[in-house]
N, C-alpha and C. Protein backbone atom coordinates (compact mmCIF):
# COMPACT_ATOMS: atom_id res chain seq x y z
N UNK A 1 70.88 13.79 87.51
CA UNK A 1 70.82 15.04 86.76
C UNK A 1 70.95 14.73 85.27
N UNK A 2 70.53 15.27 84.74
CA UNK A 2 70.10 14.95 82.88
C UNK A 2 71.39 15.88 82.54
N UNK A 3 71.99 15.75 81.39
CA UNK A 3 72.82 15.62 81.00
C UNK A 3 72.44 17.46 79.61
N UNK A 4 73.51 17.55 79.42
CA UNK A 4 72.89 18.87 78.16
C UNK A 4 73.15 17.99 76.97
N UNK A 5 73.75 17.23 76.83
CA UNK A 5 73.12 16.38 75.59
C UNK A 5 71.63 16.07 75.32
N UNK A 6 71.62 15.29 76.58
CA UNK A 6 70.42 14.49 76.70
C UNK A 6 69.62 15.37 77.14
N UNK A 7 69.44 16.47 77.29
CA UNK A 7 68.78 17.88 77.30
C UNK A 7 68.51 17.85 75.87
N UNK A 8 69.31 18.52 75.40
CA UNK A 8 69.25 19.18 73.87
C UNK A 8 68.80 17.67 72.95
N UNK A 9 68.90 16.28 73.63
CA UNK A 9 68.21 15.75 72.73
C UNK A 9 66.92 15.47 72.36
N UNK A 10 66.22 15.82 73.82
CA UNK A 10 64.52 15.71 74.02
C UNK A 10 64.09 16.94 73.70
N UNK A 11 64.51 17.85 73.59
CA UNK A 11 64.54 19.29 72.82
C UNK A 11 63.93 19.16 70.98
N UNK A 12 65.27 18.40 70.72
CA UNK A 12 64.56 18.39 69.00
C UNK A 12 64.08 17.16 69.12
N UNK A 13 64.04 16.00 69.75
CA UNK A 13 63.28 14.99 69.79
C UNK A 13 61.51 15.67 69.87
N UNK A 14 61.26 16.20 70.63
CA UNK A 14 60.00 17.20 70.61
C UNK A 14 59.64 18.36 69.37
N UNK A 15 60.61 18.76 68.83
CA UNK A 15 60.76 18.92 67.60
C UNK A 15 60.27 18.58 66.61
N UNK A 16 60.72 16.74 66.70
CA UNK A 16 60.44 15.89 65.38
C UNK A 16 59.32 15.41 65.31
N UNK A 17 58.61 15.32 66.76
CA UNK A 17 57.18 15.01 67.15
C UNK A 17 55.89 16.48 66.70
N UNK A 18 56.71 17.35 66.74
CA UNK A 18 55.77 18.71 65.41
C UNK A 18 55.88 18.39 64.25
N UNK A 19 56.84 18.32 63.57
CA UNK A 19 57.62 17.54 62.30
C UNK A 19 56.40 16.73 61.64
N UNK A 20 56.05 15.93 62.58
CA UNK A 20 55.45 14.52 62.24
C UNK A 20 54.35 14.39 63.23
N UNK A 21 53.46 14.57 63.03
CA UNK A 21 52.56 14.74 64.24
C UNK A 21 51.26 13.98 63.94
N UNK A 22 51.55 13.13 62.65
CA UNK A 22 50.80 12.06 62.28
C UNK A 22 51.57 10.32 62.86
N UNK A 23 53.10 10.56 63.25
CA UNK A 23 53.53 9.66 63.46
C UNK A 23 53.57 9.32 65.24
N UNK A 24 53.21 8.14 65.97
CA UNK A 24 53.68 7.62 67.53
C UNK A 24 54.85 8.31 67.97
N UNK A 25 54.49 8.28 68.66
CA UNK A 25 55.82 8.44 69.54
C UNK A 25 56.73 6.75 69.44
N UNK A 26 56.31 5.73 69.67
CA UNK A 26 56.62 4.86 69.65
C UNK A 26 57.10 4.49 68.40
N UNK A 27 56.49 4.86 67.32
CA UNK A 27 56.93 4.76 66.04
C UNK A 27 58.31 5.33 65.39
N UNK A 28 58.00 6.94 66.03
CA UNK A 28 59.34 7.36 65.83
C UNK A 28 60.51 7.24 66.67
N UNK A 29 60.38 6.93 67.69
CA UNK A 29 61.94 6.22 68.44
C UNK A 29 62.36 5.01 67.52
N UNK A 30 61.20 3.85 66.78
CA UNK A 30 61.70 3.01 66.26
C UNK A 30 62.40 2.90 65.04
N UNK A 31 62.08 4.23 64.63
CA UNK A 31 62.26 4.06 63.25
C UNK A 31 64.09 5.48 63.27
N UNK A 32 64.25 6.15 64.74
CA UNK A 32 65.45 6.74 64.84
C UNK A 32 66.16 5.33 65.41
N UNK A 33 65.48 4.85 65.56
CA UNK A 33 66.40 3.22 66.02
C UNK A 33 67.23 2.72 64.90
N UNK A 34 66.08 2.43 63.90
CA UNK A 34 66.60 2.20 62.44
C UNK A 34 67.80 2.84 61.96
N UNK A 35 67.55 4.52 61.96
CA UNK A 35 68.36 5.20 61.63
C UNK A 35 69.66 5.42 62.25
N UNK A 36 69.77 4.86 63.64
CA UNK A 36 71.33 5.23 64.40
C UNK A 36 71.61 3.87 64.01
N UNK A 37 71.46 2.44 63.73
CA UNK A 37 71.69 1.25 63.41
C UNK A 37 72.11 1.35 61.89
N UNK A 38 71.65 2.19 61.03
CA UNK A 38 71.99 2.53 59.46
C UNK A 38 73.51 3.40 59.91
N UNK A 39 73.51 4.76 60.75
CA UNK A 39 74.78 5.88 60.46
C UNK A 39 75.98 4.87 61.12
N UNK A 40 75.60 3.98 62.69
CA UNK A 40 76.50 3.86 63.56
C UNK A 40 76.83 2.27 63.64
N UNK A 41 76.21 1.19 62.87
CA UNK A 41 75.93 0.10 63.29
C UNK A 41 75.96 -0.62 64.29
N UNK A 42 75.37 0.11 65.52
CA UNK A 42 75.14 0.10 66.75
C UNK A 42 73.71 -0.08 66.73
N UNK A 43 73.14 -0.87 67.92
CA UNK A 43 71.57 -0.45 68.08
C UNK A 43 70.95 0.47 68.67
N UNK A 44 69.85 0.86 69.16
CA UNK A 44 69.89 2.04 69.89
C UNK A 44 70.36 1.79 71.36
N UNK A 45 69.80 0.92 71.92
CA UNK A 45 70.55 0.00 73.08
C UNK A 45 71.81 0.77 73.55
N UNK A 46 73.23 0.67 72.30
CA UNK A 46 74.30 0.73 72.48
C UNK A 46 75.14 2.27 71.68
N UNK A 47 74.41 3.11 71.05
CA UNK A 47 74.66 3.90 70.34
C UNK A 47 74.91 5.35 71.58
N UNK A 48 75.96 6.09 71.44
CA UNK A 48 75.85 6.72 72.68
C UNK A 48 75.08 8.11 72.28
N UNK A 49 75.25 8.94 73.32
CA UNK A 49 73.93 9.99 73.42
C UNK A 49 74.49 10.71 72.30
N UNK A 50 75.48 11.19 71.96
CA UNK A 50 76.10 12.35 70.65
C UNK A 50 75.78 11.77 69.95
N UNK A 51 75.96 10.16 69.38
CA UNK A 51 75.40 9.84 67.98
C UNK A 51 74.14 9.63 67.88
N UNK A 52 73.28 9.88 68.76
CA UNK A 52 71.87 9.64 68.66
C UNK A 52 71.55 11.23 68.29
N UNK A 53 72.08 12.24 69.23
CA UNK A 53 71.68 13.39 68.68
C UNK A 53 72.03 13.75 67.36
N UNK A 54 73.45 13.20 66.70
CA UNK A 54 73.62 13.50 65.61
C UNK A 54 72.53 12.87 64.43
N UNK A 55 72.14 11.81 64.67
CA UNK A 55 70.66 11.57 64.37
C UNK A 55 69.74 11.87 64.41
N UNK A 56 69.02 12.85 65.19
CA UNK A 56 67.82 13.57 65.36
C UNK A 56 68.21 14.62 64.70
N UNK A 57 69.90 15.43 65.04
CA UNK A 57 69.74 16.30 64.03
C UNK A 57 69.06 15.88 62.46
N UNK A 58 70.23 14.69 61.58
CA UNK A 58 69.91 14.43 60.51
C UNK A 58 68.41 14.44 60.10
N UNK A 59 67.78 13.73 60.92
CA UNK A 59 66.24 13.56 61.14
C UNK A 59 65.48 14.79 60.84
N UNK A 60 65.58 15.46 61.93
CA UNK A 60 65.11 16.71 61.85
C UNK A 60 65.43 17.71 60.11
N UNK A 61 66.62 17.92 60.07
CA UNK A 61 66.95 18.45 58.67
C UNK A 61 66.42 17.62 57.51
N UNK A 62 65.72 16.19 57.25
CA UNK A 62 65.62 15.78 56.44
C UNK A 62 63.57 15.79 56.33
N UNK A 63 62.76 15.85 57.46
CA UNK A 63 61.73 16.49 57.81
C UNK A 63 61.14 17.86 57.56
N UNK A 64 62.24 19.02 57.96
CA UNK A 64 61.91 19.95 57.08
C UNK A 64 62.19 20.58 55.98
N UNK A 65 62.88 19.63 55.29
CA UNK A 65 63.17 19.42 53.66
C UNK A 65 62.08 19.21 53.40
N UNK A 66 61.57 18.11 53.52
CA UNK A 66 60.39 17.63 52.92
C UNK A 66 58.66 18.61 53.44
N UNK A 67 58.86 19.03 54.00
CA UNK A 67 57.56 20.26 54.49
C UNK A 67 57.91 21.27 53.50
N UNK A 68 59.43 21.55 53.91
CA UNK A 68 59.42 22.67 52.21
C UNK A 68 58.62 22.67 51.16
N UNK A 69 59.27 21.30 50.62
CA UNK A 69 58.59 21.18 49.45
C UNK A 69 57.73 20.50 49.33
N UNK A 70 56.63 20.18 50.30
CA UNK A 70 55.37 19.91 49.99
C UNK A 70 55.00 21.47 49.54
N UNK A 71 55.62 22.43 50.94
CA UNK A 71 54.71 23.53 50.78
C UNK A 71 54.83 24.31 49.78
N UNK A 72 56.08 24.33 49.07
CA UNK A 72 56.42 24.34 47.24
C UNK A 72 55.55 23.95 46.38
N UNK A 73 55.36 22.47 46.32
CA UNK A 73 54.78 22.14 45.65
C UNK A 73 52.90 22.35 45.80
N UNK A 74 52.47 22.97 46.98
CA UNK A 74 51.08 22.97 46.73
C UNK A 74 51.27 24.47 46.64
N UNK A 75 52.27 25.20 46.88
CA UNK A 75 51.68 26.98 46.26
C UNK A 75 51.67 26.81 45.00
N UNK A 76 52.44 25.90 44.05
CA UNK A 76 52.65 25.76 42.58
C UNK A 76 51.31 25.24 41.95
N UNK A 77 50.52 24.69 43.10
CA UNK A 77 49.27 24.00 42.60
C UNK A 77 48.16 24.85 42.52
N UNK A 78 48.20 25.90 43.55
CA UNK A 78 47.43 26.67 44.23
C UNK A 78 46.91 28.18 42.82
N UNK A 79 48.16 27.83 41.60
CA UNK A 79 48.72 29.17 40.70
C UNK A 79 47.75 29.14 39.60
């Protein structure tokens, strides 16, 4: 039985794959690999399921920062 972590983590993990929908799938597990090895200095291997989600959160919030303000910056272009 899957877990509501590990629920809620393939949740915004699917999320981050709208987010980024120019990036792998394979790409982006590697590169949240990166990122739980940067917050936890754990690998993903060994990093447990809460700090991985606390990573996808970060992920996620730092993704649609940046859509913001693209989309900021091209209505400003658009004027």
């Amino acid at each position: 039985m899957i877990s509501a972590t590990q629920s809620e983590a393939l949740a915004i993990l699917a999320e981050l794959c709208e987010l980024s929908p120019d990036v792998r799938l394979g790409q982006l597990l590697a590169h949240l690999g990166f990122l739980g090895e940067d917050q936890t200095g754990r690998s993903l291997w060994d990093i447990e399921d809460e700090q991985f989600l606390a990573v996808l959160y970060q992920h996620r919030e730092e993704l649609a920062e940046r859509r913001q303000q693209s989309s900021e910056s091209h209505a400003l272009h658009l004027k």
